[in-house]
Protein backbone atom coordinates (compact mmCIF):
# COMPACT_ATOMS: atom_id res chain seq x y z
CA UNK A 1 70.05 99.45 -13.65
CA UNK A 2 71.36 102.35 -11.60
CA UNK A 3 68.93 104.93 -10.43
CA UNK A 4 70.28 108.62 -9.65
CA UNK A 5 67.70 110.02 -7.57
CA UNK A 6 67.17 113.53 -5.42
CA UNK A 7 64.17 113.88 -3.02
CA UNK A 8 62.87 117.25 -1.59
CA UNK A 9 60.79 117.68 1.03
CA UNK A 10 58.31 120.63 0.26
CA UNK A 11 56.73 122.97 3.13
CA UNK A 12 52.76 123.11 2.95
CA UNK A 13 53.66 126.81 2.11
CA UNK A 14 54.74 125.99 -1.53
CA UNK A 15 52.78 122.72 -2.38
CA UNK A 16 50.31 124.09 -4.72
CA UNK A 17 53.47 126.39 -6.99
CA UNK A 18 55.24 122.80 -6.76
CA UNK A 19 52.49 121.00 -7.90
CA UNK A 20 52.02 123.38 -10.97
CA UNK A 21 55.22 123.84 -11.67
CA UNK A 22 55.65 119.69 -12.08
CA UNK A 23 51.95 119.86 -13.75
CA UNK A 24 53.01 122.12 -16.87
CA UNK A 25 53.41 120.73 -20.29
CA UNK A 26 53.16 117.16 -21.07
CA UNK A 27 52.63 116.26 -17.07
CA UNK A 28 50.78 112.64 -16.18
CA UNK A 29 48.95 112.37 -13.01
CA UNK A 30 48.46 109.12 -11.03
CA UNK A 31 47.25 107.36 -8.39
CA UNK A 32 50.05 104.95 -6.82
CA UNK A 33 49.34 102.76 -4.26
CA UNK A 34 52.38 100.09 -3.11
CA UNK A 35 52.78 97.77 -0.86
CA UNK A 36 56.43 96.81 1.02
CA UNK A 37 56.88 93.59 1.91
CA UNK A 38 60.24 90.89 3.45
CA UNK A 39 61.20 87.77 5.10
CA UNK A 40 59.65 87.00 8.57
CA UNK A 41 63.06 87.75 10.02
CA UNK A 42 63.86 90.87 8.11
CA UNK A 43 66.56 89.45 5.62
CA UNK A 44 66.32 92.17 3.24
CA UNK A 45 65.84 95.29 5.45
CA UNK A 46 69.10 93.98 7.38
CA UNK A 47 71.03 94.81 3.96
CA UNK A 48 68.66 98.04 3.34
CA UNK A 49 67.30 96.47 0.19
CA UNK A 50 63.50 97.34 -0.50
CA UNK A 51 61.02 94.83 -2.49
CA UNK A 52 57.68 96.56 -3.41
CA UNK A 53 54.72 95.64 -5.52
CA UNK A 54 52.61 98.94 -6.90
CA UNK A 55 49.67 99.43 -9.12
CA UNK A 56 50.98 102.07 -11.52
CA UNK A 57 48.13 103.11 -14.31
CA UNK A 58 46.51 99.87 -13.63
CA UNK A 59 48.76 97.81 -14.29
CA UNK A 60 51.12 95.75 -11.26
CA UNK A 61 54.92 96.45 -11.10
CA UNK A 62 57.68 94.49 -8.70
CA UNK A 63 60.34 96.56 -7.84
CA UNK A 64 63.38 95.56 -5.71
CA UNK A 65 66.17 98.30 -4.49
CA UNK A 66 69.52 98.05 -2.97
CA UNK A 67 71.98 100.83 -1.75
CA UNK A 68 74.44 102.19 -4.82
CA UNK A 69 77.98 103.84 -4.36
CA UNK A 70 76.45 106.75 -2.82
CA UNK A 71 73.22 107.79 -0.88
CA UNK A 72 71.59 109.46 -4.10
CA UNK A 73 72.20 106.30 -6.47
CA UNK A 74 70.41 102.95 -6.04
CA UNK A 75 70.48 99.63 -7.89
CA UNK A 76 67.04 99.09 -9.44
CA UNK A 77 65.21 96.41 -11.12
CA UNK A 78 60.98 96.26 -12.03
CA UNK A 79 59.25 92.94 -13.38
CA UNK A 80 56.08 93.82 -14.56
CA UNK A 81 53.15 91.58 -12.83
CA UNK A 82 50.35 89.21 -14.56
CA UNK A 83 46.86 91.07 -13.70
CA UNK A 84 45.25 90.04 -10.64
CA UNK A 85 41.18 90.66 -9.48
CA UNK A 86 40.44 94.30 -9.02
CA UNK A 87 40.22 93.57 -4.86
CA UNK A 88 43.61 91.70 -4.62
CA UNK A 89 47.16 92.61 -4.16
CA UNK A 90 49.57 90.45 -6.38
CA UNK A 91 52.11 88.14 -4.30
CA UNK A 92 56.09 89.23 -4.92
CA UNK A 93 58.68 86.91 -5.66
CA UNK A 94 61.74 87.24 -5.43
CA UNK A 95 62.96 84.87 -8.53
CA UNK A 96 61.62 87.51 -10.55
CA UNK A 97 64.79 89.85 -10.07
CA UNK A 98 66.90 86.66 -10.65
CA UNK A 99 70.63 87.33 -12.60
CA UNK A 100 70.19 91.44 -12.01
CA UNK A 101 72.53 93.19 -9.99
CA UNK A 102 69.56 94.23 -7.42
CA UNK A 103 68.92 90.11 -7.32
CA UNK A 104 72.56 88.98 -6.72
CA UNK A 105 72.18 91.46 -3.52
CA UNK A 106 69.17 89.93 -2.64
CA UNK A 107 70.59 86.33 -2.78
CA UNK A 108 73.47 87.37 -0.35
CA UNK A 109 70.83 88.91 1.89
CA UNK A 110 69.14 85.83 2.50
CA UNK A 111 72.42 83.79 2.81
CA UNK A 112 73.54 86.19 5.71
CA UNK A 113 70.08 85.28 7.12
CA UNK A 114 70.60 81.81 6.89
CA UNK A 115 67.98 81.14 4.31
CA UNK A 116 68.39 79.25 1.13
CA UNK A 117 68.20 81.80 -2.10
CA UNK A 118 66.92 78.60 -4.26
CA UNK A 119 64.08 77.46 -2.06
CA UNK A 120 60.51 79.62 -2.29
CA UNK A 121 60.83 81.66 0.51
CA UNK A 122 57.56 83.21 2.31
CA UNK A 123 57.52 86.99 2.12
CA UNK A 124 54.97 89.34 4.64
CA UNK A 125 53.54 92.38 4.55
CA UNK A 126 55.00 95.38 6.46
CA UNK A 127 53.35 98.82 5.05
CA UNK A 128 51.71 100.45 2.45
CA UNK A 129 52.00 103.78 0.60
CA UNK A 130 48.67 105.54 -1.33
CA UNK A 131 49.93 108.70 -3.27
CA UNK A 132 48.66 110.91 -5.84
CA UNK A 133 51.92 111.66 -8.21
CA UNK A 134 52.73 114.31 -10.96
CA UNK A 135 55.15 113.58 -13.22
CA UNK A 136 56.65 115.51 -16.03
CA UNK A 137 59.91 114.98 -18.01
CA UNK A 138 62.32 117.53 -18.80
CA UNK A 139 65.41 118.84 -20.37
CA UNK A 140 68.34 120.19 -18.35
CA UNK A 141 71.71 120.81 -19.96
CA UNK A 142 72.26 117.62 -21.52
CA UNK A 143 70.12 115.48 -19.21
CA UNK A 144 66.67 114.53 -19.61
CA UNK A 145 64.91 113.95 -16.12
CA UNK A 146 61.65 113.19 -14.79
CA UNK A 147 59.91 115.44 -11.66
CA UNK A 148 57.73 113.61 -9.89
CA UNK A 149 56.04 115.21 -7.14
CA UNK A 150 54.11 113.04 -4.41
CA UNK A 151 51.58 113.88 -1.93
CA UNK A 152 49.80 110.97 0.11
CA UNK A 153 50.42 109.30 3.19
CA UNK A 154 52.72 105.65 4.09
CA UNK A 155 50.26 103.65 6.00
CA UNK A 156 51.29 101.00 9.21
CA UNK A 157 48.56 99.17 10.83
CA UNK A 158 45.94 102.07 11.80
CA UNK A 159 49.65 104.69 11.62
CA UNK A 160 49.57 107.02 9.06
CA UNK A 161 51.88 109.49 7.91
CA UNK A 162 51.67 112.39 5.45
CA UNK A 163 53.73 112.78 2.58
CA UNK A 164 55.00 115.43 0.12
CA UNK A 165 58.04 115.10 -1.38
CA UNK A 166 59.64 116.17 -4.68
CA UNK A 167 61.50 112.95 -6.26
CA UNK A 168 63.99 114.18 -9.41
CA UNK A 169 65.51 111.45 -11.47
CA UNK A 170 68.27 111.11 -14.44
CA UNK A 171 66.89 109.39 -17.10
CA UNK A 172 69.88 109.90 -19.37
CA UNK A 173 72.97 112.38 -19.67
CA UNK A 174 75.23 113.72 -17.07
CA UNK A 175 74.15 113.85 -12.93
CA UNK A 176 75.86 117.70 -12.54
CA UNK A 177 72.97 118.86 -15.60
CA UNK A 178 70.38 117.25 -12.96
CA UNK A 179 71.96 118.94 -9.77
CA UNK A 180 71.79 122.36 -11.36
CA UNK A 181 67.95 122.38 -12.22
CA UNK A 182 67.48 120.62 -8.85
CA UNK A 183 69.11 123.62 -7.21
CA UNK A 184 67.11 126.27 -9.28
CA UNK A 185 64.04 124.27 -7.61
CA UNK A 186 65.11 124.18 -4.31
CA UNK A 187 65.92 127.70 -4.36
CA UNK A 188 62.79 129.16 -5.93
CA UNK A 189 60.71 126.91 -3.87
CA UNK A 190 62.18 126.47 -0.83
CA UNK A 191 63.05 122.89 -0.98
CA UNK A 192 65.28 120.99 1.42
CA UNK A 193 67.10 117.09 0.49
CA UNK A 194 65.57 114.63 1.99
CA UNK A 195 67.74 111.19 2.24
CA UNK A 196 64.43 109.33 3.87
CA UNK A 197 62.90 107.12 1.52
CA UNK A 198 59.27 105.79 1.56
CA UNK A 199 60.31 102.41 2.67
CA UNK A 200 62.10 103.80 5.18
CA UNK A 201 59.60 105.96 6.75
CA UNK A 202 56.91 102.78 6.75
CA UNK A 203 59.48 100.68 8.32
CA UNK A 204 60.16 103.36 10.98
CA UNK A 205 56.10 103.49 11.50
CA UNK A 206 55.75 99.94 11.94
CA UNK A 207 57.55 100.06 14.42
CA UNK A 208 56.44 103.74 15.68
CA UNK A 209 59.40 105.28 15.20
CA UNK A 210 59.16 108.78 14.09
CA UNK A 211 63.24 109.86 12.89
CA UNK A 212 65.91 107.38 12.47
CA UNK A 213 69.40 106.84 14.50
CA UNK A 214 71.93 109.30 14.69
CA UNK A 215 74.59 108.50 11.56
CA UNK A 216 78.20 108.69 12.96
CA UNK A 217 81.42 108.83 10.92
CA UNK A 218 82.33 106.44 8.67
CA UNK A 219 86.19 105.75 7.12
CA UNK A 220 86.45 106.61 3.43
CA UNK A 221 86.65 103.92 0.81
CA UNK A 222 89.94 104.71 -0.37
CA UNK A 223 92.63 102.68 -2.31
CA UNK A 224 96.18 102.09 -1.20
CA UNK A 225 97.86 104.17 -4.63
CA UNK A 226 94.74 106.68 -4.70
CA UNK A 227 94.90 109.99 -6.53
CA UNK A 228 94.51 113.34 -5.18
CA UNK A 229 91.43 113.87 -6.59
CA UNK A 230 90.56 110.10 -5.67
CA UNK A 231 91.03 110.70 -1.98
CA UNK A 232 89.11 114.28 -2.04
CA UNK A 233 86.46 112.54 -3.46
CA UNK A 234 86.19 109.49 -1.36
CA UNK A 235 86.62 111.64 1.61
CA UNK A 236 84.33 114.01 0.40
CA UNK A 237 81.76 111.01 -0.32
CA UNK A 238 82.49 110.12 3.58
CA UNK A 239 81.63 113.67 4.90
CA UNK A 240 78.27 113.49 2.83
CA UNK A 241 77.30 110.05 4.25
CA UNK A 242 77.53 111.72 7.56
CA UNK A 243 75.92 115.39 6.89
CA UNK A 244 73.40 114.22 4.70
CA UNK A 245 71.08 111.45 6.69
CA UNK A 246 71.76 113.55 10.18
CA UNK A 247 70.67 117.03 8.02
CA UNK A 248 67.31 115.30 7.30
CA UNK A 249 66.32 114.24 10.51
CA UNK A 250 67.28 117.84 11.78
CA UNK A 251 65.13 119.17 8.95
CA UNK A 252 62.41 117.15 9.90
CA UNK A 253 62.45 118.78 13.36
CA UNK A 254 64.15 115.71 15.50
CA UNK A 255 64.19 116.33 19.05
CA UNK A 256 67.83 114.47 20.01
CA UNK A 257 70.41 116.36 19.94
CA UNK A 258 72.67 113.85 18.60
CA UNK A 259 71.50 114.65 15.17
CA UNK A 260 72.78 117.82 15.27
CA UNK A 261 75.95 116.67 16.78
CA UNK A 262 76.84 114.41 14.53
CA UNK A 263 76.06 116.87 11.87
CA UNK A 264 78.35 119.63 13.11
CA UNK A 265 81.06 116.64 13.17
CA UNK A 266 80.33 115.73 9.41
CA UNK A 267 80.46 119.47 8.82
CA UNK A 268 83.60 120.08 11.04
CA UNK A 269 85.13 116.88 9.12
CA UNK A 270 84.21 118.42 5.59
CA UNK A 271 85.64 121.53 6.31
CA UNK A 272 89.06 120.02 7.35
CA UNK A 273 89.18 117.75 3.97
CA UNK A 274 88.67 121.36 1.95
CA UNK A 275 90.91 123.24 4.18
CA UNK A 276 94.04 120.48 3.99
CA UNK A 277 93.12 118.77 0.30
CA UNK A 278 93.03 122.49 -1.34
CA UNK A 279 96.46 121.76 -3.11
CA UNK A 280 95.38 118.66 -5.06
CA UNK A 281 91.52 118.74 -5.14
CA UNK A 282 90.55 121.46 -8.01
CA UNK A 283 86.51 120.85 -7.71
CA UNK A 284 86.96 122.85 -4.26
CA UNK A 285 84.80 126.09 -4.16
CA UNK A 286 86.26 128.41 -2.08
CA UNK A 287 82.43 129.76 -1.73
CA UNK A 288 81.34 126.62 0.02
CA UNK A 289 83.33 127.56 3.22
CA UNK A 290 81.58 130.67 4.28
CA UNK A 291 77.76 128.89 4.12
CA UNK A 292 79.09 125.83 6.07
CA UNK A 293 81.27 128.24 8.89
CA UNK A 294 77.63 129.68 9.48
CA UNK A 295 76.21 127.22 9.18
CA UNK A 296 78.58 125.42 11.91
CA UNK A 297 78.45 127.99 14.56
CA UNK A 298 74.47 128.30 13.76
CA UNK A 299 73.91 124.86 14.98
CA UNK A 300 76.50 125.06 17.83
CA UNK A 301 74.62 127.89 19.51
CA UNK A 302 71.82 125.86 21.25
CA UNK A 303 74.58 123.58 22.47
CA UNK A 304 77.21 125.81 23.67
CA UNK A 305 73.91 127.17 25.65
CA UNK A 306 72.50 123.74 26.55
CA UNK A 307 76.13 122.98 28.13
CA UNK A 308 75.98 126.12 30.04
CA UNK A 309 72.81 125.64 31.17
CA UNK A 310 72.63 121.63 31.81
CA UNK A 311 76.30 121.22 32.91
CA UNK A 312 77.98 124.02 34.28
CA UNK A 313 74.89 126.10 36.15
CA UNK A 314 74.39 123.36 38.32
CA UNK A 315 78.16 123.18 39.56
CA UNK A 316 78.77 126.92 39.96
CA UNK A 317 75.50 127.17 41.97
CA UNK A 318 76.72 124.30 44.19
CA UNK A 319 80.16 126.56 44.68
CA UNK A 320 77.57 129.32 46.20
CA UNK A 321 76.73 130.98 43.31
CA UNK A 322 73.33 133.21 42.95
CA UNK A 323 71.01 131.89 39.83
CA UNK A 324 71.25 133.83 36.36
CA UNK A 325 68.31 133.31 33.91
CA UNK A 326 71.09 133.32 30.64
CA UNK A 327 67.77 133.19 28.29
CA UNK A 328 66.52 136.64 29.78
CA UNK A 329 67.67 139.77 27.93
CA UNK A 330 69.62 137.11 24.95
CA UNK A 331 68.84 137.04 21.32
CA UNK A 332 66.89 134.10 20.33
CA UNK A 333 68.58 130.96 19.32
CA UNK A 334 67.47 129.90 15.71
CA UNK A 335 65.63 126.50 15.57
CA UNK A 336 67.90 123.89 13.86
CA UNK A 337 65.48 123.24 11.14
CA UNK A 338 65.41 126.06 10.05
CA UNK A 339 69.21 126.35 9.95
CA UNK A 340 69.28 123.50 8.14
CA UNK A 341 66.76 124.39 5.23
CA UNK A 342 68.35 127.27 4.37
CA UNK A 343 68.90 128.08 1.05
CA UNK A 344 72.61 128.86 1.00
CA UNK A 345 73.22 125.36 3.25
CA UNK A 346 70.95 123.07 0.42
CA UNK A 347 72.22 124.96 -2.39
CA UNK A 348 76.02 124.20 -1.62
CA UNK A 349 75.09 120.49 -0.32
CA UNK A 350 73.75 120.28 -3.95
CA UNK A 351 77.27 121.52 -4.92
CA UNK A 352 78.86 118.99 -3.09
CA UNK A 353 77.35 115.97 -4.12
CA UNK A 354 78.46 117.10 -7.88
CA UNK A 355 81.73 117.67 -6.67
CA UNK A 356 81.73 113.71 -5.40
CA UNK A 357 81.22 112.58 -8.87
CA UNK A 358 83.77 111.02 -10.76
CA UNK A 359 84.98 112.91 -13.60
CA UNK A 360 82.70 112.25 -16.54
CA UNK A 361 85.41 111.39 -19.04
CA UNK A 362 86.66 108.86 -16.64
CA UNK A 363 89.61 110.51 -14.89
CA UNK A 364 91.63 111.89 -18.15
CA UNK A 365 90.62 115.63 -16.74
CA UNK A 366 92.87 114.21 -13.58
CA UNK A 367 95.99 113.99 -15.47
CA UNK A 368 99.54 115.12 -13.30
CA UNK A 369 97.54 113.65 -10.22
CA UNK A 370 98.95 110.08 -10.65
CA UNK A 371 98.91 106.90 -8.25
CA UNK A 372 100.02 108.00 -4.93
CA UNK A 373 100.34 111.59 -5.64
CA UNK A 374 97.92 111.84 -2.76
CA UNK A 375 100.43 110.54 -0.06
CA UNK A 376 103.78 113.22 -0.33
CA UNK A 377 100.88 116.15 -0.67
CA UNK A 378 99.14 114.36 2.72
CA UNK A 379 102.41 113.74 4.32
CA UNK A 380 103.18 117.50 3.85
CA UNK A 381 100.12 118.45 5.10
CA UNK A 382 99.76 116.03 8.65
CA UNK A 383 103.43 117.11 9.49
CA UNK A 384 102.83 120.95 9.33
CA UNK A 385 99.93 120.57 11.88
CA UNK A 386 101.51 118.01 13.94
CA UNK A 387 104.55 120.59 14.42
CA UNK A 388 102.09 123.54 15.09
CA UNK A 389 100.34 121.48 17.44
CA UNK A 390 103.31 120.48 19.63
CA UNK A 391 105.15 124.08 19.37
CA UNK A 392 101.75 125.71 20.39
CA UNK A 393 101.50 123.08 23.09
CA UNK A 394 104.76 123.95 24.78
CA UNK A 395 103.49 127.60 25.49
CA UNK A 396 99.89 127.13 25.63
CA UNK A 397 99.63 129.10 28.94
CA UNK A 398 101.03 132.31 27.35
CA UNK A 399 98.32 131.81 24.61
CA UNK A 400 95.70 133.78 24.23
CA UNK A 401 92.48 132.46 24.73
CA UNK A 402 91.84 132.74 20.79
CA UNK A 403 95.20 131.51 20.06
CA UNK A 404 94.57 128.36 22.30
CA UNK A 405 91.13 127.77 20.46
CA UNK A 406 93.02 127.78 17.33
CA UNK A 407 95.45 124.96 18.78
CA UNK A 408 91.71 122.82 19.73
CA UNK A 409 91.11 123.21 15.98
CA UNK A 410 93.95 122.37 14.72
CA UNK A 411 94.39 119.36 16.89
CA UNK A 412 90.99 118.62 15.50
CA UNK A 413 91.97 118.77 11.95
CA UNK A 414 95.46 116.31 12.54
CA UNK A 415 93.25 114.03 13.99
CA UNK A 416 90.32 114.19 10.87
CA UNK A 417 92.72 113.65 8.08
CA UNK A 418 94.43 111.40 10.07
CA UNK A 419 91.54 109.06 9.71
CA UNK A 420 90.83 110.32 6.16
CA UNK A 421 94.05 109.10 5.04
CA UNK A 422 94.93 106.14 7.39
CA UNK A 423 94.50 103.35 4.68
CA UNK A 424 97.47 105.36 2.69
CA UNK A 425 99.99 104.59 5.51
CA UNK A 426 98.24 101.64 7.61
CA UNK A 427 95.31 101.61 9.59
CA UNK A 428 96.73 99.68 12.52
CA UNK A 429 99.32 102.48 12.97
CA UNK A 430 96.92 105.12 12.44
CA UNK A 431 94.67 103.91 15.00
CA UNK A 432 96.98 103.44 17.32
CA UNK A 433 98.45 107.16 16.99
CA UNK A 434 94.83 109.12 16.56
CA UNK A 435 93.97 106.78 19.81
CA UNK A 436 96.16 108.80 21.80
CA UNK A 437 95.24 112.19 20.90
CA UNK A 438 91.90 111.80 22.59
CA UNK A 439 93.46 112.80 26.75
CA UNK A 440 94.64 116.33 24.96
CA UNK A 441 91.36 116.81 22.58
CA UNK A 442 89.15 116.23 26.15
CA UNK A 443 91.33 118.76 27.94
CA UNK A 444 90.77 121.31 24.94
CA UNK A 445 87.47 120.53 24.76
CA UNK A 446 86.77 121.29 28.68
CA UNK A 447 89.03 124.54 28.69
CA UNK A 448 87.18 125.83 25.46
CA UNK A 449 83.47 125.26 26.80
CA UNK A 450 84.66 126.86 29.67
CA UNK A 451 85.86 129.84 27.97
CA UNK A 452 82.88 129.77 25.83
CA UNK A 453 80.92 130.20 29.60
CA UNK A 454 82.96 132.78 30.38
CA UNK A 455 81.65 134.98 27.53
CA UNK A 456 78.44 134.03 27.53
CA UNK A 457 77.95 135.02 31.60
CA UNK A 458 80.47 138.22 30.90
CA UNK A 459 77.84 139.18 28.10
CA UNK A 460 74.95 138.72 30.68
CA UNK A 461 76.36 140.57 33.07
CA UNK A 462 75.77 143.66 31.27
CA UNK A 463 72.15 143.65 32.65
CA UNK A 464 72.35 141.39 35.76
CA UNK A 465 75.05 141.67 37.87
CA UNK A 466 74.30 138.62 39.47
CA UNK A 467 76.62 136.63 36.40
CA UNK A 468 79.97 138.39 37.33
CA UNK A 469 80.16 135.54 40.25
CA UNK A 470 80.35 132.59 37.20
CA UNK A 471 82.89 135.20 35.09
CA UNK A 472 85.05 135.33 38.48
CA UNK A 473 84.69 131.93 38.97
CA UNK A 474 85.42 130.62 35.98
CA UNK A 475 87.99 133.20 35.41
CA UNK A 476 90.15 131.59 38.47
CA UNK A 477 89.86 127.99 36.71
CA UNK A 478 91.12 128.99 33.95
CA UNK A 479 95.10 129.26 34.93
CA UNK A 480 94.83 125.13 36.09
CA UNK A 481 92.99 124.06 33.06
CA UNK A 482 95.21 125.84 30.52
CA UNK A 483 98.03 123.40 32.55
CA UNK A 484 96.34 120.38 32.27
CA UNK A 485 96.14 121.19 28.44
CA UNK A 486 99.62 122.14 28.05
CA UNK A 487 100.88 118.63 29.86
CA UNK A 488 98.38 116.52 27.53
CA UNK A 489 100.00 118.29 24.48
CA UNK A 490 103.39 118.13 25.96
CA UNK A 491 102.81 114.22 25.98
CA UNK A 492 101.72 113.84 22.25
CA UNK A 493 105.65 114.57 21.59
CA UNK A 494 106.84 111.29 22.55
CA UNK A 495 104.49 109.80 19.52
CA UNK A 496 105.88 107.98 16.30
CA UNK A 497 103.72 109.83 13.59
CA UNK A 498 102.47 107.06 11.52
CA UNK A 499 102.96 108.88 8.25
CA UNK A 500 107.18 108.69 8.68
CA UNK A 501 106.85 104.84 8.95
């Protein structure tokens, strides 16, 4: 079976109006406790599959989980357990999931590990949950979905970790009925998605881990004759695979700033796939733009000050100039968890994953969209940029310094739904041509931190005088690196575009 799942993390602040909320009507408490277990040599963690045993109501349950199509669906399949003495833990194995989808996953695990999927392989212990859960179902729209609301602690060796989380589930009817009620609850509690599971956190305590690696961009799965609404949504389920993971670690207050990297370039990416797909992608709210601007620059303002600070300070002092405090006298820079669990920012996450969902009566409300509709409408779209681009390029000197930011972004957004679209006109020769925009995006990228500087110390100034030597300084740069911009952009001219082959 296929499990459609949201998690919420919930702030100690609104535990006990979560827990009553979930405990109204016909609510069942329990106490869970599990136990996670694999191979010696980690054959199903390798393919992110989970294999549990739990005592649910006293009775033993074996549950094995693999990855779905998306990050809030999962393959699922529970074998319920003989009893076993009141002091002992049941032994998993893994026949039991045997001709299900979840066991055909698990099979190819262990081949990829070198095992053999018909000899009795030993499993071990990693980590252990123990949670007290309240669950209650309910109706929403035309779905019927179970709240379960956790609090507890995942267990490694003498580790321990606390845990309260909000789980919602579709039992039956349409995902979109479930995403509304879950964004009534996030709102009016304060809730934030959480893409972290419980095996996940005991695996990342085992090995005393506290947040998990930064998630980079990945290529959309996208067929060769795709719709327009089929490549909006695969791109769009690309951009979520990205945003998602990295917003939960930010959420849950990681320290490396790669997170929220990596999240602005998910959220930079998503915004170029609603800005260029508008024509052929109707499920695009033109409300969702605003919240993730804000919530763009939000996030960029500790780094734009971090690069000051860290990377440019330390050269403009060595050029003789007097030190500037840039935090004295400045506003406060919001904490990126708290950027992140913002209501606005959840609620139109919430919106997006419904807008990744396939049409529910299978693509009929997708008529006039047909098999490589997609391609003219992307063709149209990569060739207006690419001639902005080079036009803007010739004169980029003359520019002003908004106008040449604008030339940055829009380089930016040639090169994103470049690699959106690449399996459309071939990878090889998309790869090739996006490889050599990379001299002129580092030359933007330098000139625009460096204007950025300028405003920053030019603000400052206006209470230590001490900053007009970085505005002067950087000031006289600025001639020389709008050159070296203008020759990098210059040079993209002599490219074949790969979407006229």
């Amino acid at each position: 079976m296929t499990e459609f799942e949201l998690k919420f993390q919930v702030d100690a602040a609104h535990q006990t109006a979560v827990e009553a909320a979930v405990a109204r009507g016909r609510s069942h408490r329990a106490h869970l406790r599990a136990r996670y277990y694999d191979t010696a040599d980690g054959a199903l963690a390798a393919q992110r599959i989970v294999l549990r045993v739990r005592k649910e109501d006293g009775a033993w349950i074996q549950t094995a989980k693999a990855p779905g199509r998306s990050l809030v669906e999962r393959l699922e399949h529970n074998a319920e357990l003989p009893p076993a003495p009141a002091s002992a833990t049941p032994l998993p194995l893994l026949g039991r999931h045997e001709g299900t989808p979840v066991g055909e996953r698990i099979a190819e695990a262990l081949r990829q590990a070198g095992h053999d999927p018909a000899e009795t392989i030993e499993l071990v212990p990693l980590y252990g949950t123990d949670v007290w859960r309240t669950t209650r179902e309910m109706r929403s729209g035309d779905a019927l979905v179970e709240l379960a609301f956790d609090v507890g602690s995942v267990r490694a060796g003498d580790k321990t970790q606390p845990l309260r989380e909000l789980e919602i589930e579709l039992k039956h009817g349409s995902p979109s009925s479930l995403l509304e009620l879950a964004g009534r609850w996030s709102a009016r509690y304060g809730l934030w998605l959480d893409t972290v599971s419980k095996s996940q956190r005991g695996e990342r305590l085992a090995r005393g881990a506290t947040h998990g690696a930064p998630v980079k961009a990945s290529p959309p799965r996208l067929k060769t004759g795709a719709s327009g609404p089929e490549l909006f949504r695969a791109v769009l389920d690309s951009c979520l695979a990205q945003i998602l993971p990295n917003a939960s670690e930010v959420a849950a207050g990681s320290p490396d700033p790669e997170h929220v990297h990596q999240l602005r370039v998910g959220i930079r990416r998503l915004r170029t796939a609603l800005r260029e797909m508008a024509s052929f992608a109707p499920a695009i709210d033109p409300a969702w733009e605003p919240v993730l601007a804000e919530t763009f620059g939000r996030l960029g303002r500790q780094r734009d000050r971090d690069h000051v600070v860290g990377g440019l300070q330390p050269r403009l002092l060595a050029h003789g100039a007097p030190p500037v405090d840039l935090g004295a006298g400045s506003a406060a820079i919001q904490p990126a968890e708290e950027v992140v669990r913002d209501r606005a920012f959840q609620s139109v996450l919430m919106r997006l994953i419904a807008a990744s969902l396939p049409a529910p009566d299978g693509g009929a409300a997708e008529s006039g969209s047909g098999p490589g509709s997609a391609r003219k409408a992307v063709r149209d779209r990569l060739s207006r940029l690419h001639r902005q681009v080079l036009k803007d390029g010739q004169r980029f000197e003359r520019l002003e310094p908004e106008q040449q930011h604008r030339v940055r972004k829009r380089l930016k957004r040639l090169r994103y739904l470049g690699e959106f679209v690449a399996p459309l006109f071939g990878r090889r020769a998309a790869e090739r041509f996006l490889a050599q925009l990379e001299p002129a995006q580092d030359a933007l990228g330098e000139h625009n931190d460096a204007a950025i500087a300028m405003a920053a110390f030019r603000a400052h100034a206006a209470h230590d005088g001490a900053a007009w030597f970085a505005v002067g300084w950087l000031a006289a740069n600025q001639p020389a690196s709008a050159k070296l911009c203008r020759q990098a952009l210059v040079r993209l001219a002599d490219l074949r575009p790969f979407w006229k082959d």
